[in-house]
Protein backbone atom coordinates (compact mmCIF):
# COMPACT_ATOMS: atom_id res chain seq x y z
CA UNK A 1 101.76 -25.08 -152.50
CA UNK A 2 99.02 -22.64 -153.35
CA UNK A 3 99.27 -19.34 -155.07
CA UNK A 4 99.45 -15.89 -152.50
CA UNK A 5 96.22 -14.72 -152.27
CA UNK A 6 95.24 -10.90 -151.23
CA UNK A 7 92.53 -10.41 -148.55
CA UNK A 8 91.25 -7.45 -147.76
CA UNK A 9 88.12 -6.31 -144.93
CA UNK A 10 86.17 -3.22 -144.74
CA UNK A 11 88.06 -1.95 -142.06
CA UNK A 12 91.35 -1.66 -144.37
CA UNK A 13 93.40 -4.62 -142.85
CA UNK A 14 94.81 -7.26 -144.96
CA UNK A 15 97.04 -10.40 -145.59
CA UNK A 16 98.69 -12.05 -148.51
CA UNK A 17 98.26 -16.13 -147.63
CA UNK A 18 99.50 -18.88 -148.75
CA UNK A 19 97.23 -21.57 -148.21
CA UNK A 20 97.34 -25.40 -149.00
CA UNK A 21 94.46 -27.75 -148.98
CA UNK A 22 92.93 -23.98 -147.29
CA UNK A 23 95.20 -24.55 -144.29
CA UNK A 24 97.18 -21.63 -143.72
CA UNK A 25 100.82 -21.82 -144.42
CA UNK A 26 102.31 -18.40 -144.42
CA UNK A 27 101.16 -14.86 -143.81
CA UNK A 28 102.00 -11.38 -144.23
CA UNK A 29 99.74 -9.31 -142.32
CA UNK A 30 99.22 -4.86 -143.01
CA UNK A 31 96.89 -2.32 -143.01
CA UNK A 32 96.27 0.49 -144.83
CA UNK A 33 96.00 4.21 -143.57
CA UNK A 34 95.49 6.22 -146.55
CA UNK A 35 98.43 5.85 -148.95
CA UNK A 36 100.73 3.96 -146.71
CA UNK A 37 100.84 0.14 -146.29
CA UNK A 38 101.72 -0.72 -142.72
CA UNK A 39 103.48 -4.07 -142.58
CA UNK A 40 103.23 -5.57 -139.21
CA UNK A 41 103.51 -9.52 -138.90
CA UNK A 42 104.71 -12.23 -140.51
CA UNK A 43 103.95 -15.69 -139.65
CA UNK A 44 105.50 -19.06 -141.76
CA UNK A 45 104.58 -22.61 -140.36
CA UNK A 46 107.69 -24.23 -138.86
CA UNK A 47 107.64 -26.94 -141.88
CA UNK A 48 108.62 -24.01 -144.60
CA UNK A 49 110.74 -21.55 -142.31
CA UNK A 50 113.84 -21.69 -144.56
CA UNK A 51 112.46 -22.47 -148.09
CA UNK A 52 111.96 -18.43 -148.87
CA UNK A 53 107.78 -17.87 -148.22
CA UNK A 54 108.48 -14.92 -146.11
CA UNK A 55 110.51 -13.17 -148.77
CA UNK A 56 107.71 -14.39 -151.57
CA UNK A 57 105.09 -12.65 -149.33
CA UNK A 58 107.20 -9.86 -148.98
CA UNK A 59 108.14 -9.62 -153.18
CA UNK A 60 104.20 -9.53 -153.48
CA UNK A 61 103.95 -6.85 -151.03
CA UNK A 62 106.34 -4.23 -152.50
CA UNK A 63 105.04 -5.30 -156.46
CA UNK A 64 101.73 -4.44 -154.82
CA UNK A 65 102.81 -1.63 -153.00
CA UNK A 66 104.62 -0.02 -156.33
CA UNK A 67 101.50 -0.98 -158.44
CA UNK A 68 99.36 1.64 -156.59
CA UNK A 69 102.23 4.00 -155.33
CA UNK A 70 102.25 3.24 -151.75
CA UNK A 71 104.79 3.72 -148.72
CA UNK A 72 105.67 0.74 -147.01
CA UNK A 73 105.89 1.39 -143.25
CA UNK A 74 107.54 -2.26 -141.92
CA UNK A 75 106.99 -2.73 -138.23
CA UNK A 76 107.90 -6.12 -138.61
CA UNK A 77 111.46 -6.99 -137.56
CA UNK A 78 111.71 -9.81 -140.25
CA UNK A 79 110.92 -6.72 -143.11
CA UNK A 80 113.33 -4.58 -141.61
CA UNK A 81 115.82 -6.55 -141.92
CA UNK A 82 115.01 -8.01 -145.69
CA UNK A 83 114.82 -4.16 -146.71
CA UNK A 84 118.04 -3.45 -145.26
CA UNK A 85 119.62 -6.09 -147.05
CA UNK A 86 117.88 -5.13 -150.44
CA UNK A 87 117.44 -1.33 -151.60
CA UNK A 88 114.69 -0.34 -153.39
């Protein structure tokens, strides 16, 4: 399984991927608006749901997030629910 990758366009949205052989396995998608990170979708293929790739996306996200002092804004019901589970 490949290594999360961060990708990031001009117009300040982004993903962390996983990829494999570069099909895409798992994805957490944001944006940016100023110093807020707005988490919005996650997507895992059917084949991993269960083996933890949404919470690895989501680990990068808040190491990321704390790295360059951000607020995380999750939209995303799966995020809401991991961050209730787990304070900060």
């Amino acid at each position: 399984m490949g290594e999360i990758e961060l990708k990031v366009n001009k117009y300040g949205q982004a993903v962390f991927i996983i990829e494999e052989e570069e099909e895409l396995k798992a994805e957490l998608r944001f944006v940016f608006i100023g110093k807020k990170l707005i988490a919005y979708h996650t997507y895992v293929m059917p084949e991993l749901r269960g083996q933890g790739k949404a919470k690895e996306l989501t680990e990068r996200m808040v190491a990321y997030e704390r790295r360059y002092h951000l607020k995380v804004i999750a939209l995303c019901p799966y995020r809401h629910k991991l961050f209730d589970k787990t304070p900060a």
